[in-house]
N, C-alpha and C. Protein backbone atom coordinates (compact mmCIF):
# COMPACT_ATOMS: atom_id res chain seq x y z
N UNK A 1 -114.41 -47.15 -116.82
CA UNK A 1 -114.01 -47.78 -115.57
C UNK A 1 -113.70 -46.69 -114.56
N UNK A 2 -114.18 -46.84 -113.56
CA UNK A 2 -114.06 -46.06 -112.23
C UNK A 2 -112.42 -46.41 -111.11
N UNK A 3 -112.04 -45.10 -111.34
CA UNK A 3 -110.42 -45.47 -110.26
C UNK A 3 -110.63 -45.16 -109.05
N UNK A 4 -110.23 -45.79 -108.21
CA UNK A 4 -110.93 -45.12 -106.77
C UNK A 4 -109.45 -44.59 -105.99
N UNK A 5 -108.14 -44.70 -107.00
CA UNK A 5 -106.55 -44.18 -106.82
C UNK A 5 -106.48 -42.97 -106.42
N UNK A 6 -107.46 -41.94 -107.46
CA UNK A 6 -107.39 -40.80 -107.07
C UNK A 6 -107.66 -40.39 -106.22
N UNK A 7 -109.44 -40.55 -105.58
CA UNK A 7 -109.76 -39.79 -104.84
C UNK A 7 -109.06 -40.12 -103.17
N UNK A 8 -108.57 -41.34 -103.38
CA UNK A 8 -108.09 -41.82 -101.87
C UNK A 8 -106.44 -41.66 -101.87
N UNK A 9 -105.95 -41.33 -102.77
CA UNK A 9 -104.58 -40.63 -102.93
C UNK A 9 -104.83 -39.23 -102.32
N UNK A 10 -105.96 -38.55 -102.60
CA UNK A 10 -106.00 -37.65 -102.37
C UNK A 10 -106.75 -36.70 -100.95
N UNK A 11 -107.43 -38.21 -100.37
CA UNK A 11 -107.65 -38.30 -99.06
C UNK A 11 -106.12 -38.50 -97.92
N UNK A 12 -105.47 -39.04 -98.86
CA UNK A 12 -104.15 -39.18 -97.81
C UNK A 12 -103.41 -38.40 -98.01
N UNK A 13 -103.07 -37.38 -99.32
CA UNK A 13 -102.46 -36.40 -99.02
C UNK A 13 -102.98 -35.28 -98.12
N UNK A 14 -104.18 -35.12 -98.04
CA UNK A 14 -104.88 -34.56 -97.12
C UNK A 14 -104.72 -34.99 -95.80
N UNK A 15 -104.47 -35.61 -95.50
CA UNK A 15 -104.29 -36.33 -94.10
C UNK A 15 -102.94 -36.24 -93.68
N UNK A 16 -101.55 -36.48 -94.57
CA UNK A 16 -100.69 -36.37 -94.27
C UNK A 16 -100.11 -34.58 -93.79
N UNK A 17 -100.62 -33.69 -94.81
CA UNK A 17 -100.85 -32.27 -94.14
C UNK A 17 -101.53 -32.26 -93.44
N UNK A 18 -102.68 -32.49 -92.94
CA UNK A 18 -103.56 -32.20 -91.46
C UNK A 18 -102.43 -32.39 -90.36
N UNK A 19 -101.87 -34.45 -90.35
CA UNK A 19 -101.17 -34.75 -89.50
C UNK A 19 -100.19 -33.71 -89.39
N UNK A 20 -99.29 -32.78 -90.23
CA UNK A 20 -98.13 -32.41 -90.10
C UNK A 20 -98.47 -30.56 -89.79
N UNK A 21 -99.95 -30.27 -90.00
CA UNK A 21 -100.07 -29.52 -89.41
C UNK A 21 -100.71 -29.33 -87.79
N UNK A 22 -100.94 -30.56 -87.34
CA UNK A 22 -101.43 -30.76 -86.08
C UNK A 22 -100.08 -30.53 -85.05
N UNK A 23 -98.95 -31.66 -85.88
CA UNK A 23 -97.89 -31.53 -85.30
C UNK A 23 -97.07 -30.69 -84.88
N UNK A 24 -97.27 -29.42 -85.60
CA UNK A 24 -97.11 -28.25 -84.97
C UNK A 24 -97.47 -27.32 -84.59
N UNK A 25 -98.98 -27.42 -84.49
CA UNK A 25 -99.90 -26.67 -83.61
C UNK A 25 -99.50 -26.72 -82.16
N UNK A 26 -99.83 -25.70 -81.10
CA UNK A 26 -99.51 -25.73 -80.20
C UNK A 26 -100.53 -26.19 -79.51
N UNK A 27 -100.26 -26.78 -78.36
CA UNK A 27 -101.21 -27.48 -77.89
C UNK A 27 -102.32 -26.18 -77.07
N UNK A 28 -101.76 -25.23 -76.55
CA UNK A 28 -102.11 -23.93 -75.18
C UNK A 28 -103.02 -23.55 -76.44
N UNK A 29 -102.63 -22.46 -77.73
CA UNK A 29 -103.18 -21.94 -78.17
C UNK A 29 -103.19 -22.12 -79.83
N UNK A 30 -104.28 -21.50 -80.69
CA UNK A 30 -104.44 -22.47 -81.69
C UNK A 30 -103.49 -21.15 -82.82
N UNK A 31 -102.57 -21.93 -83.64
CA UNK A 31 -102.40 -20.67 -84.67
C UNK A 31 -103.13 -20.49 -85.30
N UNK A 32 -103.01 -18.61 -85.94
CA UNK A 32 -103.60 -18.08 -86.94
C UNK A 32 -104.33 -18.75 -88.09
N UNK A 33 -104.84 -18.99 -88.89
CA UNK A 33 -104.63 -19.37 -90.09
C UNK A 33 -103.88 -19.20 -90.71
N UNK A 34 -103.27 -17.70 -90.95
CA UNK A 34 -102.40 -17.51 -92.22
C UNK A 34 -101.15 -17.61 -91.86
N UNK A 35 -100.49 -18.81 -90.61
CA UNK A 35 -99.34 -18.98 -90.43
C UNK A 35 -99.32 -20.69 -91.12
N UNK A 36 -100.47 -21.03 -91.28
CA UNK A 36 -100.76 -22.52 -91.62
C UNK A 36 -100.65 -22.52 -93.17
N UNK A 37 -99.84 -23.51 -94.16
CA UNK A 37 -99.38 -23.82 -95.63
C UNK A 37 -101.10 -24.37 -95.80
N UNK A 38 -101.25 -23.92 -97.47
CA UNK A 38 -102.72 -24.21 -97.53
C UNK A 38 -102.59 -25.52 -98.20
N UNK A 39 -103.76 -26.30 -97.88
CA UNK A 39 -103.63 -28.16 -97.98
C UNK A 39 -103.70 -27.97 -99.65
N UNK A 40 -103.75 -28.89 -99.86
CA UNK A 40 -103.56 -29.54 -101.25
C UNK A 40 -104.97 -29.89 -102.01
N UNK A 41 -105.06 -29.05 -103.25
CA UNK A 41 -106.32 -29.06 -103.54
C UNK A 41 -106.42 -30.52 -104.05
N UNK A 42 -107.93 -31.33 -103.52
CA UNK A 42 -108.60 -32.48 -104.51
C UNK A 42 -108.46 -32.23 -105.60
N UNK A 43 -107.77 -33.49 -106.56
CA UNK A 43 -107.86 -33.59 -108.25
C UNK A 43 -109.11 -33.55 -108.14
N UNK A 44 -109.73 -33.02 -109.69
CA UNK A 44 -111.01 -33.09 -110.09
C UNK A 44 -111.27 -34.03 -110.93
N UNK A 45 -110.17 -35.82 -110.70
CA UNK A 45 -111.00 -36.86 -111.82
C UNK A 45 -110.02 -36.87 -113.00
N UNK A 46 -109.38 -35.48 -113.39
CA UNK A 46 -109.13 -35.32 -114.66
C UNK A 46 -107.52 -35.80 -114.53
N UNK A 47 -106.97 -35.01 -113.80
CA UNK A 47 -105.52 -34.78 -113.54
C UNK A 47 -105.13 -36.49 -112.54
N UNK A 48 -103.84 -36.47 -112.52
CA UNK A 48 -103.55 -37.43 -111.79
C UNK A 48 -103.53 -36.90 -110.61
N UNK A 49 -103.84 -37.69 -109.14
CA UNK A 49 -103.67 -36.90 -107.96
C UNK A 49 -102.29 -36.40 -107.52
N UNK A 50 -102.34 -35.48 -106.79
CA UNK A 50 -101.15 -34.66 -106.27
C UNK A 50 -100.34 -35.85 -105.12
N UNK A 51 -99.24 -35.63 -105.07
CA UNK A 51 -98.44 -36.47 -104.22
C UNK A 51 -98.47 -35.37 -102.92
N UNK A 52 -98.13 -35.36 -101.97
CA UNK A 52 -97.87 -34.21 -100.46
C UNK A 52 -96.16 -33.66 -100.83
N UNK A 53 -96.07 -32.71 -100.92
CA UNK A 53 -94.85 -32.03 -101.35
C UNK A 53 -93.71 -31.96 -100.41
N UNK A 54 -94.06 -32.72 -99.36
CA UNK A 54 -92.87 -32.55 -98.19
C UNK A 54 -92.07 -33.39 -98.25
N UNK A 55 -92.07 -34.94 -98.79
CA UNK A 55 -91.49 -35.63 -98.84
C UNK A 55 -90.52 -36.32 -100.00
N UNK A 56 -89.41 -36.49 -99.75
CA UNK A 56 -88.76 -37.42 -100.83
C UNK A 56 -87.78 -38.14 -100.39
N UNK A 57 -87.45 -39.60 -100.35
CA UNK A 57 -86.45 -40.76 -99.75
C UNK A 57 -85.39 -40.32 -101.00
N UNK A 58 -84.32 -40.30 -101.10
CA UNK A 58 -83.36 -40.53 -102.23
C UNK A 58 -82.14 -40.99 -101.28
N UNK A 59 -81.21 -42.03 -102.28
CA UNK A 59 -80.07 -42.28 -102.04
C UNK A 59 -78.67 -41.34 -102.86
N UNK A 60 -78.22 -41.45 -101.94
CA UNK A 60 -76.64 -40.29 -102.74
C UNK A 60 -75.25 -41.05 -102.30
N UNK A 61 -74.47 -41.48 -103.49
CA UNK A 61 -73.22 -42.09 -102.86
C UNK A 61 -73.03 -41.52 -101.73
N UNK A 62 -72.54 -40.41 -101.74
CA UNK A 62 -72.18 -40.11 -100.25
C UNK A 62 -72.69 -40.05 -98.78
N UNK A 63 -74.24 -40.54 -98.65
CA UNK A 63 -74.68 -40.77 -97.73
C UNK A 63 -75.60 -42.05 -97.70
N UNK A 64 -76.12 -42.29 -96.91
CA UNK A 64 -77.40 -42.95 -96.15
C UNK A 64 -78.36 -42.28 -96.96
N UNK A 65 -79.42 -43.32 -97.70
CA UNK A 65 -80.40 -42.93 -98.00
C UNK A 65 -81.70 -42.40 -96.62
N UNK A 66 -82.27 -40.60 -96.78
CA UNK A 66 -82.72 -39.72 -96.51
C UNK A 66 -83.67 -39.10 -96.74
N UNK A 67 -84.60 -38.64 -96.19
CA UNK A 67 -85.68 -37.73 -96.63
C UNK A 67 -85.27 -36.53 -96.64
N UNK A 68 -85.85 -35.45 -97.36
CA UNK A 68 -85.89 -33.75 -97.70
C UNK A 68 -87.08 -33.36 -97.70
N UNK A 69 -87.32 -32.29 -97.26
CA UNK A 69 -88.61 -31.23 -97.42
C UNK A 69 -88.36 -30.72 -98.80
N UNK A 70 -89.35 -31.41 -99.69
CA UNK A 70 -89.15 -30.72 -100.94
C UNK A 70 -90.49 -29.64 -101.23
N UNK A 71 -90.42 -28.99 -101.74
CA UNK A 71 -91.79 -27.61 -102.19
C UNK A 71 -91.58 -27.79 -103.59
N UNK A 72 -92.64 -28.07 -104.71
CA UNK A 72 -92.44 -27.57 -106.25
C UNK A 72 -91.33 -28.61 -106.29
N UNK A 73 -90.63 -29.54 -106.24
CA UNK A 73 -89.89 -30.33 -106.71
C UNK A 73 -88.18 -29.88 -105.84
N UNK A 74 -88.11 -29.30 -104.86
CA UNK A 74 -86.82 -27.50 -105.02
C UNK A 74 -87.17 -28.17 -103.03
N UNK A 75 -85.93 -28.18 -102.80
CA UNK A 75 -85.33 -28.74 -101.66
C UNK A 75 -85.61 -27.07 -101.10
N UNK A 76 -86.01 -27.35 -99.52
CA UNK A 76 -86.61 -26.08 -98.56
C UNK A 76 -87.21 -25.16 -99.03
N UNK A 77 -87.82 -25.45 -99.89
CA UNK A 77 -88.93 -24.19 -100.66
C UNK A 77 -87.88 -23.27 -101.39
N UNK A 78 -86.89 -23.94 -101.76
CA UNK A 78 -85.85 -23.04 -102.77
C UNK A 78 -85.23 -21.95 -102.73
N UNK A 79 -84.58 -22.26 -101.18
CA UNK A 79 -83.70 -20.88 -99.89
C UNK A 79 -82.29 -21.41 -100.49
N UNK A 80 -81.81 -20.56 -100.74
CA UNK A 80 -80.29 -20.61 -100.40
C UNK A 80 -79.68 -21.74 -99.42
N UNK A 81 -79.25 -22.42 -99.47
CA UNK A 81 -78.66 -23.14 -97.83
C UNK A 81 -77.67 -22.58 -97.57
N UNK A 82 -76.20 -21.98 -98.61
CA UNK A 82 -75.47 -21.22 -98.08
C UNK A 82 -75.91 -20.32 -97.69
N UNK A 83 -76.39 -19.08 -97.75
CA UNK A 83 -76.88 -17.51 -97.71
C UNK A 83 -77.20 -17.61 -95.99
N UNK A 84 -77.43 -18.58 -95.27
CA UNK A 84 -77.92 -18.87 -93.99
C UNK A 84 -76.45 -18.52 -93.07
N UNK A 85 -75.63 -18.99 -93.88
CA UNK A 85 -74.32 -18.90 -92.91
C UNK A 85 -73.54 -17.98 -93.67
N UNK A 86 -73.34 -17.54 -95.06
CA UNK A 86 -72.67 -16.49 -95.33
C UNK A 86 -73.14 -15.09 -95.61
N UNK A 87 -74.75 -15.11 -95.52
CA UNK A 87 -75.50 -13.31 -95.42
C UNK A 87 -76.24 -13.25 -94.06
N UNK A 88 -76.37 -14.50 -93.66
CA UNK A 88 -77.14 -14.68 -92.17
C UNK A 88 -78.59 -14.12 -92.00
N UNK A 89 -79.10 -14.41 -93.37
CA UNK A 89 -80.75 -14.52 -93.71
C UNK A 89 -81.15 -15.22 -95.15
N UNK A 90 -82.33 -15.55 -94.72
CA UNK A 90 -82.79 -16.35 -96.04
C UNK A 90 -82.86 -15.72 -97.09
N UNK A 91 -81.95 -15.93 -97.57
CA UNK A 91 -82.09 -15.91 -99.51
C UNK A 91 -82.68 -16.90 -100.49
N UNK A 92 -83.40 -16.23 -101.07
CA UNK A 92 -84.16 -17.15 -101.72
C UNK A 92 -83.02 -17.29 -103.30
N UNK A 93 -83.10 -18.57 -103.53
CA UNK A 93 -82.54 -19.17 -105.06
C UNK A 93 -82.99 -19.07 -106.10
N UNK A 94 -81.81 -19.37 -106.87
CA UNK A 94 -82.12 -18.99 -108.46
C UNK A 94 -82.56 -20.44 -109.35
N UNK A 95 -83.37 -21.04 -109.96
CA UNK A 95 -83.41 -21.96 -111.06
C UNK A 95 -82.04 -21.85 -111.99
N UNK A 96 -81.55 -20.94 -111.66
CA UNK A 96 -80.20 -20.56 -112.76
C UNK A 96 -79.16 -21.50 -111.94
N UNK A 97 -79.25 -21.36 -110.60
CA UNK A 97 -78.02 -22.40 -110.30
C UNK A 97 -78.47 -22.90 -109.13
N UNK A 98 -78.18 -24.51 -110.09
CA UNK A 98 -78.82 -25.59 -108.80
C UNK A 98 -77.72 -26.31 -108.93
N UNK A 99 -78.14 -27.52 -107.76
CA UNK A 99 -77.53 -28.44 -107.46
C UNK A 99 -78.21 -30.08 -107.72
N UNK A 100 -77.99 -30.78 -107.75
CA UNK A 100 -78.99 -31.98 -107.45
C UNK A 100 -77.97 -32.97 -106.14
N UNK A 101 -78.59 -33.23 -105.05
CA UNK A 101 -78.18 -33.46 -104.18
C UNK A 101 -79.19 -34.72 -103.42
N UNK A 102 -79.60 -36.16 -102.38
CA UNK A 102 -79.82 -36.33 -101.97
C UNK A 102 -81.21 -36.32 -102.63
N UNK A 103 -81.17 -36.52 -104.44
CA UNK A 103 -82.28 -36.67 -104.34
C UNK A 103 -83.62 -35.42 -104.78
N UNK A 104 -82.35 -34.77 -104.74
CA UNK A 104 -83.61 -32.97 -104.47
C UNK A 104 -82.61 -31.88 -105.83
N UNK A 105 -83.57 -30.96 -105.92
CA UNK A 105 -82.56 -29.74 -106.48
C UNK A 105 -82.70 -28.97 -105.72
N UNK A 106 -81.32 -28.18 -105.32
CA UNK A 106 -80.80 -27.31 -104.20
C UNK A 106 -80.59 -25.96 -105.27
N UNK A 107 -81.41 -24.87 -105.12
CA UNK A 107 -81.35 -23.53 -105.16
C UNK A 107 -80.47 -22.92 -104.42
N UNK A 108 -79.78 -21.93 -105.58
CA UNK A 108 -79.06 -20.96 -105.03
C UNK A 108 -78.76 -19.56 -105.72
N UNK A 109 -78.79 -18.62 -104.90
CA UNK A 109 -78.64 -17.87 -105.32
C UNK A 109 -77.23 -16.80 -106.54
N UNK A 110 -76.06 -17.71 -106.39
CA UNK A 110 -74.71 -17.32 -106.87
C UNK A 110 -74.59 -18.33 -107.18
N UNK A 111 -73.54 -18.73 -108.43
CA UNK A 111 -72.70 -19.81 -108.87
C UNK A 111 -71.46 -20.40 -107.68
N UNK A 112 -71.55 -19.41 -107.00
CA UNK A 112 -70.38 -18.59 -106.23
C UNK A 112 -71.15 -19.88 -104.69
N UNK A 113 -72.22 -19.58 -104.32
CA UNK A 113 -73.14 -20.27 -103.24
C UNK A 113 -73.23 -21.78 -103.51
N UNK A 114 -73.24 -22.19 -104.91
CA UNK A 114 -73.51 -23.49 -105.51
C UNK A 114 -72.42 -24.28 -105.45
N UNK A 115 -71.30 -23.68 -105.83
CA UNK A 115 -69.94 -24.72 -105.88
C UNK A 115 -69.66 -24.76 -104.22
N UNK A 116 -69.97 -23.79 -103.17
CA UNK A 116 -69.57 -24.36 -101.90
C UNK A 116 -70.37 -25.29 -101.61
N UNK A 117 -71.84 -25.00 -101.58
CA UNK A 117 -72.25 -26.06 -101.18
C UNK A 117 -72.10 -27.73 -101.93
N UNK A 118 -71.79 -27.36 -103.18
CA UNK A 118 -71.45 -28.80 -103.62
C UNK A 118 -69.96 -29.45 -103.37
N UNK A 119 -69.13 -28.23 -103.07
CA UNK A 119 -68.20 -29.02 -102.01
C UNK A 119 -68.11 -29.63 -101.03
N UNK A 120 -69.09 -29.54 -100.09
CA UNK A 120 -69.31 -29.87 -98.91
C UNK A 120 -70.63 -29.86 -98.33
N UNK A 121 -72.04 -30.44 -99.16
CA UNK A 121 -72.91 -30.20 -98.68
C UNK A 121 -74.14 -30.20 -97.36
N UNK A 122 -72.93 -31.46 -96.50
CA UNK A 122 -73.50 -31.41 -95.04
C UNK A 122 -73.31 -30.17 -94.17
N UNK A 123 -72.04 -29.63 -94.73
CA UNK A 123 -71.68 -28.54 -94.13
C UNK A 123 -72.94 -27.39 -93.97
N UNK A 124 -73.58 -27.40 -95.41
CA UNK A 124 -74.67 -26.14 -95.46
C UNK A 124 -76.04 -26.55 -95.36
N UNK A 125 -76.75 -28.27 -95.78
CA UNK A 125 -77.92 -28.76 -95.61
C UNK A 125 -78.25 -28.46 -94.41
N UNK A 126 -79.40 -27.48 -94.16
CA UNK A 126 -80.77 -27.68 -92.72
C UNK A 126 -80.38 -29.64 -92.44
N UNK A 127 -80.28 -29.35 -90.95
CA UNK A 127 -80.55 -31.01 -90.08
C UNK A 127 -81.79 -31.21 -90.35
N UNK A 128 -82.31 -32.57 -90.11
CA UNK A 128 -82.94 -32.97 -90.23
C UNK A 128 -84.03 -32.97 -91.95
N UNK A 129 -82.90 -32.97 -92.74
CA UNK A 129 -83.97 -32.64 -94.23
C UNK A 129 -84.64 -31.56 -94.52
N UNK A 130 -84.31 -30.68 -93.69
CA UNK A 130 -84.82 -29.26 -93.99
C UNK A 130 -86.45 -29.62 -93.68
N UNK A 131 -87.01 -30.71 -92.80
CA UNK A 131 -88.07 -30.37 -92.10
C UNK A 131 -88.32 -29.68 -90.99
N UNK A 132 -89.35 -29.05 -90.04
CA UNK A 132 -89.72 -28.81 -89.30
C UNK A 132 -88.91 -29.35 -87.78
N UNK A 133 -87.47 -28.56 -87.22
CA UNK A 133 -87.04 -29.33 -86.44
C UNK A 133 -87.55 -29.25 -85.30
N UNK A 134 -88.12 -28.44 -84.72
CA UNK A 134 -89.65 -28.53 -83.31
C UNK A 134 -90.23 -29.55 -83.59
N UNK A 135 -90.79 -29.98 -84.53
CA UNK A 135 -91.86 -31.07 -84.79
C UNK A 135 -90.89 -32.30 -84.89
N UNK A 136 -89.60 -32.61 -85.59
CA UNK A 136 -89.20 -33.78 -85.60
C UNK A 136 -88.61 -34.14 -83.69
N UNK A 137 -88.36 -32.68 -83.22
CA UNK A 137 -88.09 -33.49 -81.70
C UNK A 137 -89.52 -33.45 -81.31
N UNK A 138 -90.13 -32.73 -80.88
CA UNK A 138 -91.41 -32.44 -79.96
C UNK A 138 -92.54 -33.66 -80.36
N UNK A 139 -92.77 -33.49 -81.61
CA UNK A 139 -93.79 -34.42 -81.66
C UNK A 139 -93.30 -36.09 -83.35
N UNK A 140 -92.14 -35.39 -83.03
CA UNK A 140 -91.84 -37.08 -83.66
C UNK A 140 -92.03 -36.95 -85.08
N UNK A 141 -92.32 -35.84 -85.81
CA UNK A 141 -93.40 -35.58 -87.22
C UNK A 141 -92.36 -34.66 -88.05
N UNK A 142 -92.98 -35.22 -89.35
CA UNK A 142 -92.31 -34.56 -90.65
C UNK A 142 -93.27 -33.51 -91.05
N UNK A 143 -92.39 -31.95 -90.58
CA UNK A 143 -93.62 -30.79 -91.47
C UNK A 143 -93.02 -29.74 -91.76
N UNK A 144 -93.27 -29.54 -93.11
CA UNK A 144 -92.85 -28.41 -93.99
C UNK A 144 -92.17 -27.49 -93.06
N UNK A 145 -91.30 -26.78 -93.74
CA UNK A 145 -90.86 -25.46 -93.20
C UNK A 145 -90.87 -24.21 -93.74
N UNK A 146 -90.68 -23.42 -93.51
CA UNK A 146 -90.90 -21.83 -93.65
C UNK A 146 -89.41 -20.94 -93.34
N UNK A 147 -89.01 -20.80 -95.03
CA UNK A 147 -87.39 -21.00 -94.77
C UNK A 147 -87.17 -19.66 -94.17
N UNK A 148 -88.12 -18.76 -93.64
CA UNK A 148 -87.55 -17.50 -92.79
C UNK A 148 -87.44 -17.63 -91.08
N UNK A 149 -87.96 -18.85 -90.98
CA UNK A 149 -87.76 -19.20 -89.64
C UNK A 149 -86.61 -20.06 -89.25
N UNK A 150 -85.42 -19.82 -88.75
CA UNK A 150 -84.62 -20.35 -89.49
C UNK A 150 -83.46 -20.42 -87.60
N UNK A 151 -82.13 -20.81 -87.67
CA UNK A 151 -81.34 -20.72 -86.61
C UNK A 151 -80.07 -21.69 -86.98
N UNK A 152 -78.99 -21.14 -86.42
CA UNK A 152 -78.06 -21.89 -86.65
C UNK A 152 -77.34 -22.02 -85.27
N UNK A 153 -77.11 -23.45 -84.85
CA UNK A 153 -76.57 -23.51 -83.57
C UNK A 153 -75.40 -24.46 -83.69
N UNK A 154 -74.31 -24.08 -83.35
CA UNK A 154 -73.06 -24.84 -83.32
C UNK A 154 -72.71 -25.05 -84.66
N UNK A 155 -73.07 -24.48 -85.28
CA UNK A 155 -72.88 -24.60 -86.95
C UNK A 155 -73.21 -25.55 -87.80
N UNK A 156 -74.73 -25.47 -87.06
CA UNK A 156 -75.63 -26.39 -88.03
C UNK A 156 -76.88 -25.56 -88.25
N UNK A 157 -77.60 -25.46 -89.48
CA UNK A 157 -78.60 -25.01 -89.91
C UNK A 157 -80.12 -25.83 -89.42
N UNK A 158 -81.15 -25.22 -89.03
CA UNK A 158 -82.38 -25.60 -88.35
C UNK A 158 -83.26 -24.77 -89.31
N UNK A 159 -84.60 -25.55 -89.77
CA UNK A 159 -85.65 -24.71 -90.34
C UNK A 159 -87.00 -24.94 -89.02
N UNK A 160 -87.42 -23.96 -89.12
CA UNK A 160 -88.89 -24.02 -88.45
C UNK A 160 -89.87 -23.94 -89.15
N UNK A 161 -91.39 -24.57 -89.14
CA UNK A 161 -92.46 -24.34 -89.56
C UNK A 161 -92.69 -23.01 -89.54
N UNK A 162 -92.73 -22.15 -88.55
CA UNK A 162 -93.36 -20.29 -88.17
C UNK A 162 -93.17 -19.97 -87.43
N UNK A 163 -93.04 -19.05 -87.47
CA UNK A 163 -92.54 -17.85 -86.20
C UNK A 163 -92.78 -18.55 -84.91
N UNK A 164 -93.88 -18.80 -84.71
CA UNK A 164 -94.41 -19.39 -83.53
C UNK A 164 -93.89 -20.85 -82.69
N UNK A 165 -93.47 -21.59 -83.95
CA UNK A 165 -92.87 -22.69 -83.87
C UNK A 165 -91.54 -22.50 -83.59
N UNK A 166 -90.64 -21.88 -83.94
CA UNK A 166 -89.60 -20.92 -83.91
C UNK A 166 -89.14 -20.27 -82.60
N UNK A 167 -90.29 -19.93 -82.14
CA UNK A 167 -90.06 -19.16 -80.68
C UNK A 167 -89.87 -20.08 -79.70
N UNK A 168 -90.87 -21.40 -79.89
CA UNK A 168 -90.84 -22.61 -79.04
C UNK A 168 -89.13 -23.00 -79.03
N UNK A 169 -88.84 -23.40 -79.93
CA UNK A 169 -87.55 -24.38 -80.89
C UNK A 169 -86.31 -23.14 -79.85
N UNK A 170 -86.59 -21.74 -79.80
CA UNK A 170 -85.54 -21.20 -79.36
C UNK A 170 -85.68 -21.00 -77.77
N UNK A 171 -87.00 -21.42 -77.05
CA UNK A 171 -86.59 -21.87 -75.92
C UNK A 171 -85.72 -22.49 -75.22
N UNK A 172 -85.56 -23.80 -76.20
CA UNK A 172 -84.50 -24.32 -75.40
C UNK A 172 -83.64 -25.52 -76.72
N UNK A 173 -83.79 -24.83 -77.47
CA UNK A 173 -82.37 -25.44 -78.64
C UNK A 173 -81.90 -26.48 -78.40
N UNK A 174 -80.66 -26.67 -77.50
CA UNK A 174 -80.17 -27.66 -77.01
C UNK A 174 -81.36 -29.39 -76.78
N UNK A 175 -82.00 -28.68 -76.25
CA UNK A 175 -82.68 -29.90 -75.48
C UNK A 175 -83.69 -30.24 -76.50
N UNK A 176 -84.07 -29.19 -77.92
CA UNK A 176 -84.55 -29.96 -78.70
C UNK A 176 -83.79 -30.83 -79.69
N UNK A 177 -82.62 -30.17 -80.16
CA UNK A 177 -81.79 -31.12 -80.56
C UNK A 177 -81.20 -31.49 -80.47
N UNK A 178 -81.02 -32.10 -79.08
CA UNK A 178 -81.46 -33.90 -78.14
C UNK A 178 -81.68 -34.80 -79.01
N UNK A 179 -83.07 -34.05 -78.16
CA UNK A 179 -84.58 -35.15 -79.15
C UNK A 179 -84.45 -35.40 -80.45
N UNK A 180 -84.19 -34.49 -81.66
CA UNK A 180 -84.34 -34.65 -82.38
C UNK A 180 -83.68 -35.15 -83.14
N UNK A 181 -81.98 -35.32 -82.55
CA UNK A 181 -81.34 -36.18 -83.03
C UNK A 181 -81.52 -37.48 -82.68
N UNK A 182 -82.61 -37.64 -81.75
CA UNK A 182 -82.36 -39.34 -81.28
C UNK A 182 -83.89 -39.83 -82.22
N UNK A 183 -84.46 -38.90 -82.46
CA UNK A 183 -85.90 -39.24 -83.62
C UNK A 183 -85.55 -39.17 -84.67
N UNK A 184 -84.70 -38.94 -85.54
CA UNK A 184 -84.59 -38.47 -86.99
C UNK A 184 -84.20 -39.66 -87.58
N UNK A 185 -83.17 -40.81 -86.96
CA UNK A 185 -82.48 -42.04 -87.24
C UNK A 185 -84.05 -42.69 -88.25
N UNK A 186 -85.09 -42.47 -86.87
CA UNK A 186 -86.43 -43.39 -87.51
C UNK A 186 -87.09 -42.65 -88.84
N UNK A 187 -87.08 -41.54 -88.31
CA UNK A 187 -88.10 -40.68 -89.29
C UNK A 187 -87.10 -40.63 -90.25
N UNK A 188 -86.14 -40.48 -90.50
CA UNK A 188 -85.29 -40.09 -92.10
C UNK A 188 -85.44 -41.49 -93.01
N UNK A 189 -85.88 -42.83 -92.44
CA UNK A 189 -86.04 -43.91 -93.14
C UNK A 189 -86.92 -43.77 -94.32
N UNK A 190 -86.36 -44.08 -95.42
CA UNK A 190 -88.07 -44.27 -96.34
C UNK A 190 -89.14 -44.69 -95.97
């Protein structure tokens, strides 16, 4: 018997990265390639198809059920969320000490990084799910981030897609997250 699950699972994960890399393409000029996450290879038939790695809805007593930018299963491609506000660059995490939070496992680099943030984890979670916050104001869209592009304003954590995206986002901060707080209500829905 012939499944036709896969290959069109795998047409839409394809589509959902195109969309989320369109969304942060600039409109003036086109990026590099090698600032662009590479799409998601077609199953070959054998394997079950790949799901798009950016997304996951979970509920957590303590909040409103939410989406996360997940990578490999590992909430923001598996950065530190403290290390942003207490080394004031991306540190990348340990599998040795996580968290499970909202749904996701939260990497960190110290035991020491892990118990703060599980004290208080709004305090250290990236807004907006640790997606792409240029793209959730500018163009309304959920897209991966690139945890070295990064900003903290008023003492909240922001991820950017790339440098480039990044440079936009620090034009004018404020006025993107505006926007992006008045888009996220919709987009954080399952």
């Amino acid at each position: 018997m012939v499944s036709f699950r896969q290959p069109l699972a795998a047409l839409a994960a394809g589509t959902v990265i195109a969309i989320g890399l369109a969304a942060c393409s600039p409109t003036e000029t086109a990026l590099p390639e090698t600032a662009l996450p590479e799409p998601a290879a077609a199953p070959t038939g054998t394997e079950p198809a790949a799901q798009p790695p950016a997304v996951t809805a979970a509920a957590s007593p303590e909040t409103a059920v939410t989406k996360t930018y997940l990578k490999d299963g590992v909430a923001i491609s598996g950065a530190d969320p403290v290390a942003y506000f207490s080394e004031a660059a991306f540190v990348p995490g340990s599998a040795d000490y996580t968290y499970e939070w909202q749904g996701a496992t939260w990497q960190f680099a110290s035991a020491e990084n892990r118990d703060r943030f599980a004290s208080n984890p709004e305090q250290y979670a990236p807004e907006y799910g640790g997606f792409c916050a240029w793209a959730v104001a500018a163009k309304n869209a959920l897209v991966p981030t690139d945890p070295n592009t990064w900003s903290i304003v008023d003492g909240k954590l922001y991820l950017n897609a790339n440098q480039q995206v990044q440079n936009r986002w620090q034009a004018d901060e404020p006025g993107f997250i505006a926007q992006a707080d008045s888009s996220w209500p919709t987009l954080a829905q399952p």
